[in-house]
N, C-alpha and C. Protein backbone atom coordinates (compact mmCIF):
# COMPACT_ATOMS: atom_id res chain seq x y z
N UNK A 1 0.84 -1.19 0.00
CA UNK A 1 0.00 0.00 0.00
C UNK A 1 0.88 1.24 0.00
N UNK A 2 -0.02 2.19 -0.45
CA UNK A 2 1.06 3.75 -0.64
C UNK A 2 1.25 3.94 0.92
N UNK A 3 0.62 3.57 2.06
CA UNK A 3 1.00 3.97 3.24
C UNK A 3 2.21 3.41 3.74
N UNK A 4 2.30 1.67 3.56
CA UNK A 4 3.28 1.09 4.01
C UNK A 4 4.86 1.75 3.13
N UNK A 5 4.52 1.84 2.22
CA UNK A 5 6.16 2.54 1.46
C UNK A 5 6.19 3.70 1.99
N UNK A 6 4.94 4.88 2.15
CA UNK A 6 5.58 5.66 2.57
C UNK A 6 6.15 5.51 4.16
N UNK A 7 5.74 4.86 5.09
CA UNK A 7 6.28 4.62 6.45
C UNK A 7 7.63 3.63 6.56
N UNK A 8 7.74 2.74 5.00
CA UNK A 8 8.96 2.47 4.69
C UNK A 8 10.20 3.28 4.49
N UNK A 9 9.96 3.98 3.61
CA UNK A 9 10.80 4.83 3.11
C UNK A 9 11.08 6.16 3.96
N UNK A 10 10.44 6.79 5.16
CA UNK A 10 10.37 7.87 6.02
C UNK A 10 11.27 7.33 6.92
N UNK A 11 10.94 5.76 7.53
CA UNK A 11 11.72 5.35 8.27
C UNK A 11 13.31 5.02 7.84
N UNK A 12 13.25 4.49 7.02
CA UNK A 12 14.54 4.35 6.04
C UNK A 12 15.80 5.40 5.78
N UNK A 13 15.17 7.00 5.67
CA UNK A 13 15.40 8.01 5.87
C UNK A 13 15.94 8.28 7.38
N UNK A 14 15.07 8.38 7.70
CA UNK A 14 15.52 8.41 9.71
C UNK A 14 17.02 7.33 10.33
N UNK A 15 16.29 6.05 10.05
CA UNK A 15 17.39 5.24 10.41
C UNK A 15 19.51 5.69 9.79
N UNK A 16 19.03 6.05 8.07
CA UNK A 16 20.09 5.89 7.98
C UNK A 16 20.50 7.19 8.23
N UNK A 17 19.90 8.21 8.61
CA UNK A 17 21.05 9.66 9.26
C UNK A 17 21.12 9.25 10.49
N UNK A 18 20.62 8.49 11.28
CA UNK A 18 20.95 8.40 12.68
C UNK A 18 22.24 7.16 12.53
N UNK A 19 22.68 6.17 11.86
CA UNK A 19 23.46 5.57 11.16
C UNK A 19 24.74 6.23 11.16
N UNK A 20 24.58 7.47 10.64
CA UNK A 20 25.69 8.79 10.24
C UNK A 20 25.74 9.55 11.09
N UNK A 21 25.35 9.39 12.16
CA UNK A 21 25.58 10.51 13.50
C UNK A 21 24.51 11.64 12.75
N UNK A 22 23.64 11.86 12.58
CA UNK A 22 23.25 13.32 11.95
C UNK A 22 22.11 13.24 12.74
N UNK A 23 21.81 12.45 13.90
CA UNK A 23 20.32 13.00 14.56
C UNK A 23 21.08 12.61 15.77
N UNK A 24 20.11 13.51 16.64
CA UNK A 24 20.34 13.26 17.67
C UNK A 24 19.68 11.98 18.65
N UNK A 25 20.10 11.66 20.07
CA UNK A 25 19.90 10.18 20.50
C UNK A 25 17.99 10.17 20.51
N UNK A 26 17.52 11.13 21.02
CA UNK A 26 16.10 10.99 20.75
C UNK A 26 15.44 11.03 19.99
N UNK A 27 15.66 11.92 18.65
CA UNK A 27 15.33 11.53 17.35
C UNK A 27 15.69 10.09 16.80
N UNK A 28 17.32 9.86 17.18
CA UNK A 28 17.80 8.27 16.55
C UNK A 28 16.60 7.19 17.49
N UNK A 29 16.00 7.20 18.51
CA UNK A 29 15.56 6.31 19.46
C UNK A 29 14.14 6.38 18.99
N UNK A 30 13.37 7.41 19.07
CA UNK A 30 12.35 7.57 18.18
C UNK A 30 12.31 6.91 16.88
N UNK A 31 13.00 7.15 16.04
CA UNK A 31 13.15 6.43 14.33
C UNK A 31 13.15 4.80 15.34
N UNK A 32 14.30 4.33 15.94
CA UNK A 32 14.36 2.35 16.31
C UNK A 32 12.66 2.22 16.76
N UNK A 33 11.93 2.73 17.72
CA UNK A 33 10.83 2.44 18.04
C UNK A 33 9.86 2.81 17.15
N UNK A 34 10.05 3.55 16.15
CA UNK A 34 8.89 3.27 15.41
C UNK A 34 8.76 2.05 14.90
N UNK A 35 9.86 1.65 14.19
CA UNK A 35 10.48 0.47 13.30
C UNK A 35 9.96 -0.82 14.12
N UNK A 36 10.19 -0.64 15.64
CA UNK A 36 10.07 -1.70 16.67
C UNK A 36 8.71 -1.81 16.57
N UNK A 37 7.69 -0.78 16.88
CA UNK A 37 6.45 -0.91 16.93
C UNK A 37 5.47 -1.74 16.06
N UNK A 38 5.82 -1.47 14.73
CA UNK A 38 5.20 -1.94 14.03
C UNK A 38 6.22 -3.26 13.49
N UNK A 39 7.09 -3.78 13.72
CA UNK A 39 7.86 -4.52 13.71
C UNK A 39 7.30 -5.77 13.00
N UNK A 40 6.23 -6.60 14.10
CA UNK A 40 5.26 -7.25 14.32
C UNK A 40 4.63 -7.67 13.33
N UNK A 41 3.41 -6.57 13.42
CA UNK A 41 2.90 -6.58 12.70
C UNK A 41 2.93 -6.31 11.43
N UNK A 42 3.99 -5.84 10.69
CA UNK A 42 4.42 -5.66 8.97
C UNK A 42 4.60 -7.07 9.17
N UNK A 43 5.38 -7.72 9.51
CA UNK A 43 5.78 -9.03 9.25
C UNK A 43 4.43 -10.28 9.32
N UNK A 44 3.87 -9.92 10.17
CA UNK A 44 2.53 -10.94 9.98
C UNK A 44 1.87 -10.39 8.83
N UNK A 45 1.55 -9.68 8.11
CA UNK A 45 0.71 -8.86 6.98
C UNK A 45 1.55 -9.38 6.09
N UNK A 46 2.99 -9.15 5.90
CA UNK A 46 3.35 -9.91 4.65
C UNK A 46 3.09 -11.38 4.59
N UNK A 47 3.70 -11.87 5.43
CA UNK A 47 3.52 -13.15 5.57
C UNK A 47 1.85 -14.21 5.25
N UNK A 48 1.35 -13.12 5.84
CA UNK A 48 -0.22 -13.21 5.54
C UNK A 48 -0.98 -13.14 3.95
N UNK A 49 -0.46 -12.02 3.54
CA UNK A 49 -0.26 -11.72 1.80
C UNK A 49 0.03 -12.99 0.93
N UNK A 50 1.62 -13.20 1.43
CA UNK A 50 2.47 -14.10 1.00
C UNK A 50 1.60 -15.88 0.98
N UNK A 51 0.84 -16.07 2.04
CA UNK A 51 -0.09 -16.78 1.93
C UNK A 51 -1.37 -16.87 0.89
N UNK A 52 -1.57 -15.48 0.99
CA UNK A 52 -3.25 -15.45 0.32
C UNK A 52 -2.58 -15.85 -1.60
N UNK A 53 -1.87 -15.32 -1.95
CA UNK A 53 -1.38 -15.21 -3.27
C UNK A 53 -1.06 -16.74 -3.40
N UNK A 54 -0.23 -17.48 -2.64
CA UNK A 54 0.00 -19.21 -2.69
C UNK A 54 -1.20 -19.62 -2.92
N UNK A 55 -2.18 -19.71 -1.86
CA UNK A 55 -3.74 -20.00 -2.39
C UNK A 55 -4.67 -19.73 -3.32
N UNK A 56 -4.19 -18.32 -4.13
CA UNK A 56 -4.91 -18.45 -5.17
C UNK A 56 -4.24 -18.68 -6.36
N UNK A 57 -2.66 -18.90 -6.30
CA UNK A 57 -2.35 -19.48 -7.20
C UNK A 57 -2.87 -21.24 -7.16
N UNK A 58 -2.70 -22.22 -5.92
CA UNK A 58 -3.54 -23.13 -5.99
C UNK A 58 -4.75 -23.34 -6.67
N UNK A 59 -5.61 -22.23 -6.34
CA UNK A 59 -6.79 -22.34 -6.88
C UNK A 59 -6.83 -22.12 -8.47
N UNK A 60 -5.66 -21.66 -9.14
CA UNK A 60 -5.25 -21.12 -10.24
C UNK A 60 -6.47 -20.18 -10.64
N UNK A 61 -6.21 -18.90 -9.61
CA UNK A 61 -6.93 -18.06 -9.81
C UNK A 61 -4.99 -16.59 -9.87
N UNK A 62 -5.53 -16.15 -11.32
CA UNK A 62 -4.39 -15.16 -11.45
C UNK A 62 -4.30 -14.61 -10.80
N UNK A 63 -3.00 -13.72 -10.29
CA UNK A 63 -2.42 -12.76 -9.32
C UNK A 63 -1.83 -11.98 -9.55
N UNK A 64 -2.50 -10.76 -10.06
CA UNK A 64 -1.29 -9.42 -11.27
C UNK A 64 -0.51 -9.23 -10.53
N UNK A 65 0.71 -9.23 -11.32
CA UNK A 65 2.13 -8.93 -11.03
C UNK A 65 2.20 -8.09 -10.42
N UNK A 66 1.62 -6.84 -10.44
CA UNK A 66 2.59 -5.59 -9.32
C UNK A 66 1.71 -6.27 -8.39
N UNK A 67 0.89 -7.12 -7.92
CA UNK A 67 0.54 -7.47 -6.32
C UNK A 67 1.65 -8.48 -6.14
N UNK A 68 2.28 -9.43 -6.73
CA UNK A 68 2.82 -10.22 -6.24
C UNK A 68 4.27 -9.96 -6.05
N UNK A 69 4.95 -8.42 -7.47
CA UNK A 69 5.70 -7.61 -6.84
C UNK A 69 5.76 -7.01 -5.43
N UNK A 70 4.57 -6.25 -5.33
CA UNK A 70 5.34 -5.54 -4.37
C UNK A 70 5.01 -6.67 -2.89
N UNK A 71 4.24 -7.21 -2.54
CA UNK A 71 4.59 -8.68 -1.42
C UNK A 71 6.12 -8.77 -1.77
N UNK A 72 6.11 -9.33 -2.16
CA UNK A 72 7.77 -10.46 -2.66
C UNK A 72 8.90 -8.98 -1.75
N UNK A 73 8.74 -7.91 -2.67
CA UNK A 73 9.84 -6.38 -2.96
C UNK A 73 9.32 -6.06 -1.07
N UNK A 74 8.09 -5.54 -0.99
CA UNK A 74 7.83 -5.20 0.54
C UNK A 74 8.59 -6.21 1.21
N UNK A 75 7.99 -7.20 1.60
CA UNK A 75 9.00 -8.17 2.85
C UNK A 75 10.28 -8.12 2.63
N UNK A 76 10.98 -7.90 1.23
CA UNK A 76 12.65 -7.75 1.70
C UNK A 76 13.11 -6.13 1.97
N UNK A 77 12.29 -5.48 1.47
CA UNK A 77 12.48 -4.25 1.88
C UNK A 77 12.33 -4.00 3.72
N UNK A 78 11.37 -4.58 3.92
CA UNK A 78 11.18 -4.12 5.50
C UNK A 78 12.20 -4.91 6.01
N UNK A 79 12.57 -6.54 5.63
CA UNK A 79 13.47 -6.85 6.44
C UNK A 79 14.70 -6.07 6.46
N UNK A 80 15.31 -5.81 5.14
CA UNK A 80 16.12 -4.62 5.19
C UNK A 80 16.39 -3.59 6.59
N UNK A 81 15.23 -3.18 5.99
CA UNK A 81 14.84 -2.05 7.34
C UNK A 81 14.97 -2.31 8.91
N UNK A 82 14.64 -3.69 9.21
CA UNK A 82 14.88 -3.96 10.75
C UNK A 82 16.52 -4.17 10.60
N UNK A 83 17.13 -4.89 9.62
CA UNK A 83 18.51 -4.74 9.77
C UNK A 83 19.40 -3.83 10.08
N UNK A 84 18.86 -2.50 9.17
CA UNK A 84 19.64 -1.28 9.52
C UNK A 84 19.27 -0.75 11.06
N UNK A 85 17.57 -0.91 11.30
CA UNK A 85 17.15 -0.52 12.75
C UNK A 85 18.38 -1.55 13.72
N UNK A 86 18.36 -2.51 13.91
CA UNK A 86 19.15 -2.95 14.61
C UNK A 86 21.10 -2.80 14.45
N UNK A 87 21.11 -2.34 13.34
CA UNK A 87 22.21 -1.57 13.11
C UNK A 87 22.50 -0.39 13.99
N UNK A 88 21.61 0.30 13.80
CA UNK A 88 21.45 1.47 14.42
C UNK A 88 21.41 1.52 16.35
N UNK A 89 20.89 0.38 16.57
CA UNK A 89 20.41 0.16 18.02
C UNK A 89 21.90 -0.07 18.32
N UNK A 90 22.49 -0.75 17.76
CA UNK A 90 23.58 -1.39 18.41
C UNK A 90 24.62 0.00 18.45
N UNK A 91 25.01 0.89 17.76
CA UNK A 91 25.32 2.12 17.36
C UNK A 91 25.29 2.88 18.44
N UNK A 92 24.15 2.93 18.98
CA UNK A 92 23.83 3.50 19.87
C UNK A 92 23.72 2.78 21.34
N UNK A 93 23.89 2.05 21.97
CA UNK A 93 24.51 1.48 22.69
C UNK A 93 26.01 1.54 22.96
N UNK A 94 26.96 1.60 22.14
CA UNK A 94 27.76 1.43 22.15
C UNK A 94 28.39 2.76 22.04
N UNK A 95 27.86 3.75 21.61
CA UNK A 95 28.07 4.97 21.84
C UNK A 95 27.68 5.39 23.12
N UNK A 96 26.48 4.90 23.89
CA UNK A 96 25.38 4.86 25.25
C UNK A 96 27.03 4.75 25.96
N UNK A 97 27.18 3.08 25.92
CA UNK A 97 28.48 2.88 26.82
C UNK A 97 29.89 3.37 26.49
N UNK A 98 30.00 3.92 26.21
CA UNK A 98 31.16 4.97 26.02
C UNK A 98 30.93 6.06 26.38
N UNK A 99 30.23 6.66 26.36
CA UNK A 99 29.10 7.86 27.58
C UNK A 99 29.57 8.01 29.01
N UNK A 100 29.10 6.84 29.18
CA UNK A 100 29.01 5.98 30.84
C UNK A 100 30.45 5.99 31.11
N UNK A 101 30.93 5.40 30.41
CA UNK A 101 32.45 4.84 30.70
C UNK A 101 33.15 6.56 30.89
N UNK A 102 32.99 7.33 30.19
CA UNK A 102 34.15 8.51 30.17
C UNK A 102 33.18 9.35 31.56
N UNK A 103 31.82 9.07 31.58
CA UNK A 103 31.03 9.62 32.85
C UNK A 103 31.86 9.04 34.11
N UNK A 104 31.75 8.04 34.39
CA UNK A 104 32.39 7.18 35.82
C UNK A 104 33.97 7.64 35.44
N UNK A 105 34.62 7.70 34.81
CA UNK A 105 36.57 7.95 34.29
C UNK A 105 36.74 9.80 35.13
N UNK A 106 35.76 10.26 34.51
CA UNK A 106 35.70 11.68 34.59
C UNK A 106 35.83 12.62 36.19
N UNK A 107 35.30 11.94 37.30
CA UNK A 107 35.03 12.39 38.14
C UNK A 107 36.08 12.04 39.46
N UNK A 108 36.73 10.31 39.44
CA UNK A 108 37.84 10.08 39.54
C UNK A 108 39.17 10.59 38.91
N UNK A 109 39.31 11.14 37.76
CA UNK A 109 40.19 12.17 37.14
C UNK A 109 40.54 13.18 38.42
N UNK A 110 39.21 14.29 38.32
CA UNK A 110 39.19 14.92 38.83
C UNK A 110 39.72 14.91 40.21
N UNK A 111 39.12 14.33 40.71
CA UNK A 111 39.50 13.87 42.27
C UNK A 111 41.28 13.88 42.48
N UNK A 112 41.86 12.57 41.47
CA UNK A 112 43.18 12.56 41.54
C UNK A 112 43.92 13.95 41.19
N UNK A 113 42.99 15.14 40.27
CA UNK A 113 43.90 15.91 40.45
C UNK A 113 44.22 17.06 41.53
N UNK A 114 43.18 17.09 42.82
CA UNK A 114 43.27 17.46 43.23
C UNK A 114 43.99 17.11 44.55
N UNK A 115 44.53 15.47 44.54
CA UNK A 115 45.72 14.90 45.62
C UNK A 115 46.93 15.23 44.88
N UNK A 116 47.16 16.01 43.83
CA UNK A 116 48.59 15.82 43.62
C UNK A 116 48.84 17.31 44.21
C-alpha cells in the first residue's frame, strides 16, 4: 500500500542519518521504536499476503504482477529495514556505553587531580 512505502521509506530516511551521526539520540531512538512498533505486525501482513497469493495461485486463480511484486519487494524491503534498525540500536549502545564509561573515568580524574 502507498502507506506502508511511505512509512517504509520515512523510516529508512531516519534510520540511515541516525546511522551517520546526523540525529540526535532521541530523534535516533524515536526512528528504532517506530520500526520496533510496528515490527510485528508488517511481518505478519506480509507473511499473511504471502499466503493469500499461494492459495490463489492453488486455486489457479491469477495474481497481477505488481501485487505479487510488491509482497515479494515489501517483505525484503522491511526486512532490510529492521537490519539497519538494529544496526542502528547497536550504534547506539555502544556509543550509550562509552558515555558511561568517560562519565564514571571523569570524576575520579578529577578527584586525583586534586591529591597531587
Amino acid at each position: 500500500t502507498d502507506e506502508m512505502q511511505a512509512l517504509m521509506a520515512a523510516s529508512h530516511r531516519l534510520l540511515r542519518a541516525s546511522h551517520e551521526g546526523r540525529l540526535s539520540l532521541p530523534e535516533s531512538m524515536a526512528a528504532i521504536m517506530d520500526v520496533k512498533h510496528t515490527s510485528l505486525k508488517n511481518d505478519e501482513m506480509f507473511a499473511a499476503w504471502s499466503e493469500v497469493i499461494e492459495i490463489l495461485r492453488l486455486e489457479e486463480v491469477a495474481v497481477p504482477d505488481h501485487v505479487e511484486n510488491f509482497v515479494k519487494n515489501g517483505g525484503r524491503k522491511w526486512n532490510s529495514l529492521k537490519k539497519l534498525m538494529y544496526g542502528c540500536r547497536t550504534l547506539l549502545e555502544d556509543k550509550c556505553n562509552a558515555e558511561q564509561a568517560k562519565l564514571k573515568w571523569l570524576p575520579q580524574k578529577r578527584g586525583d587531580r586534586g591529591k597531587k
